[in-house]
Protein backbone atom coordinates (compact mmCIF):
# COMPACT_ATOMS: atom_id res chain seq x y z
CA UNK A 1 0.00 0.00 0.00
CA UNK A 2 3.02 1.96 0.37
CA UNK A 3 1.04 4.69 2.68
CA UNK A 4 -2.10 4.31 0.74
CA UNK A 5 -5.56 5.29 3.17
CA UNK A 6 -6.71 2.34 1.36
CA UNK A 7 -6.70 0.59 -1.74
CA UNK A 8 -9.16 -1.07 -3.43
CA UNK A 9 -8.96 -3.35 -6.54
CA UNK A 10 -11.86 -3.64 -8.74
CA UNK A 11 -12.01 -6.73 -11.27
CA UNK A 12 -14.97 -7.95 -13.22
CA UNK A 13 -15.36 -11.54 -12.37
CA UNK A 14 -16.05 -12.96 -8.84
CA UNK A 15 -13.26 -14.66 -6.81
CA UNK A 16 -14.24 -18.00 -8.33
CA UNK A 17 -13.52 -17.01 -11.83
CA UNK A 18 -10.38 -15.15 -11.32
CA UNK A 19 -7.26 -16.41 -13.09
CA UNK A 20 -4.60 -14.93 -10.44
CA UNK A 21 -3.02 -16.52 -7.44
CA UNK A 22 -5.41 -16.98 -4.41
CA UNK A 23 -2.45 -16.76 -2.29
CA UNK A 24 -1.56 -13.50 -3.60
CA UNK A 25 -5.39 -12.84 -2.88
CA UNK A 26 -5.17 -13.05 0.23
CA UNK A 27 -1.75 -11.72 0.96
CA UNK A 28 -3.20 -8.29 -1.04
CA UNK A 29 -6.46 -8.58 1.50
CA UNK A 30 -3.92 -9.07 4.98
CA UNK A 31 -2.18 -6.02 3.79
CA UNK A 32 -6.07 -3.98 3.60
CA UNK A 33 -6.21 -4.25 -0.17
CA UNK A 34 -10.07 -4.32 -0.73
CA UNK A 35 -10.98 -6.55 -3.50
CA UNK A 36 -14.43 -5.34 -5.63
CA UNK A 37 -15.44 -8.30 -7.60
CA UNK A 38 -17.79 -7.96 -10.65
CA UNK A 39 -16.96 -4.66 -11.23
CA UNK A 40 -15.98 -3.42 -14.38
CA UNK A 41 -13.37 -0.42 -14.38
CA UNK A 42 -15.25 1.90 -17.42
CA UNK A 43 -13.36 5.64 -17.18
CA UNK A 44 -11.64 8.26 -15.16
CA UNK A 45 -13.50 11.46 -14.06
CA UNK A 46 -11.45 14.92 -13.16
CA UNK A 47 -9.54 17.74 -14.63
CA UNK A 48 -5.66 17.40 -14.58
CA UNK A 49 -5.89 14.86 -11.82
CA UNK A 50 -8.36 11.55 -11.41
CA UNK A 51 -10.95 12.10 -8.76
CA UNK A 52 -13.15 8.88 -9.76
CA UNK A 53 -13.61 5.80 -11.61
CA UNK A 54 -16.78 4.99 -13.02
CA UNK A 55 -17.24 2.03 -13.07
CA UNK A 56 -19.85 -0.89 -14.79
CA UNK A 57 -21.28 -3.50 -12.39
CA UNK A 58 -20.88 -6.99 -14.08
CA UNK A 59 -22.37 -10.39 -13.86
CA UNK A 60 -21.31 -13.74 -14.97
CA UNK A 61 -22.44 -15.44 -17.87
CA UNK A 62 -22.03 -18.77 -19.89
CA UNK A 63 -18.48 -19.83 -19.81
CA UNK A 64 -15.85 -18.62 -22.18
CA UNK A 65 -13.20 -20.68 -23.93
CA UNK A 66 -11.07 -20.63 -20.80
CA UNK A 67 -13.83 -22.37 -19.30
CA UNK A 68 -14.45 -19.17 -16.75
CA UNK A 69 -18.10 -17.56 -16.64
CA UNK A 70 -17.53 -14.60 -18.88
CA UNK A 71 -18.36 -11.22 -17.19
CA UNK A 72 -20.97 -9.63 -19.05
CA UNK A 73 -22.68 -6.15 -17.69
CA UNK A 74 -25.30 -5.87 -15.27
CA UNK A 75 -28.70 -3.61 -15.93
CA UNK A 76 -28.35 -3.02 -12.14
CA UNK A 77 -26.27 0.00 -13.27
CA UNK A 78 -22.74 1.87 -12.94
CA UNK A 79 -21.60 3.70 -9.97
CA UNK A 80 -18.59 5.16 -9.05
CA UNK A 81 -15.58 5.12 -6.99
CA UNK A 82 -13.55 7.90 -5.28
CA UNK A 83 -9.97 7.72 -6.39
CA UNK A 84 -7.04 9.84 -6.04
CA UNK A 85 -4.39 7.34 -7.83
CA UNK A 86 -5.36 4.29 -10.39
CA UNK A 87 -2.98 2.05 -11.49
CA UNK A 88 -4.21 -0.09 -14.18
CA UNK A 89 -3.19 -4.27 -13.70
CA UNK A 90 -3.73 -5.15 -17.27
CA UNK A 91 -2.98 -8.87 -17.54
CA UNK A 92 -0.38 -10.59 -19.23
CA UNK A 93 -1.77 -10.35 -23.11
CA UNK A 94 -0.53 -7.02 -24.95
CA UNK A 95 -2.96 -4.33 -25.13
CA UNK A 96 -3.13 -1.74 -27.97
CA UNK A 97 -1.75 0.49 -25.45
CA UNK A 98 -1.61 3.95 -28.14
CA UNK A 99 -5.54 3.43 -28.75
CA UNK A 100 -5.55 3.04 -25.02
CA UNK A 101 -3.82 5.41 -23.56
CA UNK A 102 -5.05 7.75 -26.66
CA UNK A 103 -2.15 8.30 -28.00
CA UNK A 104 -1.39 7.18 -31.37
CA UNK A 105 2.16 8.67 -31.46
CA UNK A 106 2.90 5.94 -28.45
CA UNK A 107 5.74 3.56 -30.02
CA UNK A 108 5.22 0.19 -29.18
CA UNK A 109 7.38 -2.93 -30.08
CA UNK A 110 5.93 -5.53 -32.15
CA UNK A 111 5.11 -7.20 -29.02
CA UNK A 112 3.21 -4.70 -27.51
CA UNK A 113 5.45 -3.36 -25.16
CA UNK A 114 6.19 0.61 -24.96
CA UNK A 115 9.50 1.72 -26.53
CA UNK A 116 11.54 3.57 -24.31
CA UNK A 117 14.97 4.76 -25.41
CA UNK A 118 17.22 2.77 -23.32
CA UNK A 119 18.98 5.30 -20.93
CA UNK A 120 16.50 7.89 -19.80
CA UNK A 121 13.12 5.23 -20.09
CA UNK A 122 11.68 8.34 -21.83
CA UNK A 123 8.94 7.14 -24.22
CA UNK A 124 8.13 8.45 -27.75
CA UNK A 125 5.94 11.24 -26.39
CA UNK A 126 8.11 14.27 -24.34
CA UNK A 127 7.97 13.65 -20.85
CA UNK A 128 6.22 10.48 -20.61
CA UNK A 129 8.82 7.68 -18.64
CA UNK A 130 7.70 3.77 -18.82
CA UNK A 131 9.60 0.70 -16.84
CA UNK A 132 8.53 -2.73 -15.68
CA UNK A 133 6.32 -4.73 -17.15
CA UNK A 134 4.98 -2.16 -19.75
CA UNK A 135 8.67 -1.91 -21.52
CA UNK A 136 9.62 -5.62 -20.62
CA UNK A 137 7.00 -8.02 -20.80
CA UNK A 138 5.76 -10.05 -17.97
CA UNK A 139 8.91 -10.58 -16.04
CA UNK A 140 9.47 -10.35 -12.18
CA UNK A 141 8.45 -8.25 -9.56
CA UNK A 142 12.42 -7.38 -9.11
CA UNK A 143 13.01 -6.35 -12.24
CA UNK A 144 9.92 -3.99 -12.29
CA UNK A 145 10.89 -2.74 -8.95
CA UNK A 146 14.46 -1.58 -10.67
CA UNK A 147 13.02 -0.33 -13.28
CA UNK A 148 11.09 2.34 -11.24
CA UNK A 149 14.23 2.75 -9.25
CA UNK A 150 16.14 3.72 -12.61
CA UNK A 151 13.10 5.77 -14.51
CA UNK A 152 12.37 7.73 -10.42
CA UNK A 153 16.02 8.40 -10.87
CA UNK A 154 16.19 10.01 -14.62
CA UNK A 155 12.29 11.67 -14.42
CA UNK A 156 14.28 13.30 -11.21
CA UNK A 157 17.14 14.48 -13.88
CA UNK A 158 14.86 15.47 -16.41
CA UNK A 159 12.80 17.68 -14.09
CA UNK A 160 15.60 19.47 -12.49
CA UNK A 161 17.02 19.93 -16.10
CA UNK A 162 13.35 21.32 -17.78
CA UNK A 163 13.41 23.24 -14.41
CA UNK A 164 17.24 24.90 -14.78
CA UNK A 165 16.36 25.78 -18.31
CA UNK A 166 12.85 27.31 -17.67
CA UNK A 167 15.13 29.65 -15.38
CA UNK A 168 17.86 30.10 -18.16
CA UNK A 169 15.20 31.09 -19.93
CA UNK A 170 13.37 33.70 -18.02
């Protein structure tokens, strides 16, 4: 939680139907993570900073090919969810991360992964750093823990450098 007031993890299946470790389940829920099941993350509401998730409410359905119930939504409705920090888990499978980030000028490998140059973790678009799992692949926890080691460490350069400049230039 690192600090967190609390955390809260919304996924749209139940417990049952979740592929992920149940051990790491319950290690999350000892450490006050609050797990939402059958809830469907849908968009972020606020100006320059999140303030809420709106989110779907999901049911279960017929199985899919995995042989899970497939979440599907539920007419009950949407609510939402105060938030001051998301973090999206997105899975293991590559996501069409420019279309979902919106931003087409994103470079992405032909993997899926975003392109960072290799020194600064500084993606194709000014002032946006990537590390772990997003430049790598799925890999381990280590290596993503690094990796935000490294990018803290050059966004921390960068913004005292953009900051020096903005001075220079004044």
């Amino acid at each position: 939680r690192q600090g967190a007031k609390s955390v809260k993890c919304l996924y749209r299946r139940d417990r049952a139907n979740m592929p992920g470790s149940q051990r790491e389940v319950a290690n999350a829920e000892e450490e006050g993570v609050e797990f939402v099941w059958l809830s469907g993350p849908q968009s972020f509401d606020g100006g320059d900073t999140v303030s809420s998730v709106k989110v779907r409410k999901m049911r279960l359905g017929a199985p899919d090919a995995s042989g899970r119930r497939a979440p599907e939504p539920d007419p009950a409705g949407d609510y939402s969810v105060n938030a001051d920090l998301v973090i999206k888990a997105l899975g293991f499978d590559a996501e069409d991360l420019p279309t979902l980030f919106a931003t087409p000028e994103l470079g992405v490998s032909r993997w899926g992964t975003v392109l960072v140059d290799g020194k600064t973790l500084m993606t194709s678009l000014d002032g946006v750093f990537a590390a772990g799992d997003i430049v790598r692949g799925a890999s381990l926890v280590v290596w993503a823990i690094r990796d935000g080691r490294d990018v803290a460490a050059t966004m921390h350069k960068w913004l005292k450098t953009k900051a020096a400049n903005a001075k220079v230039a004044a």
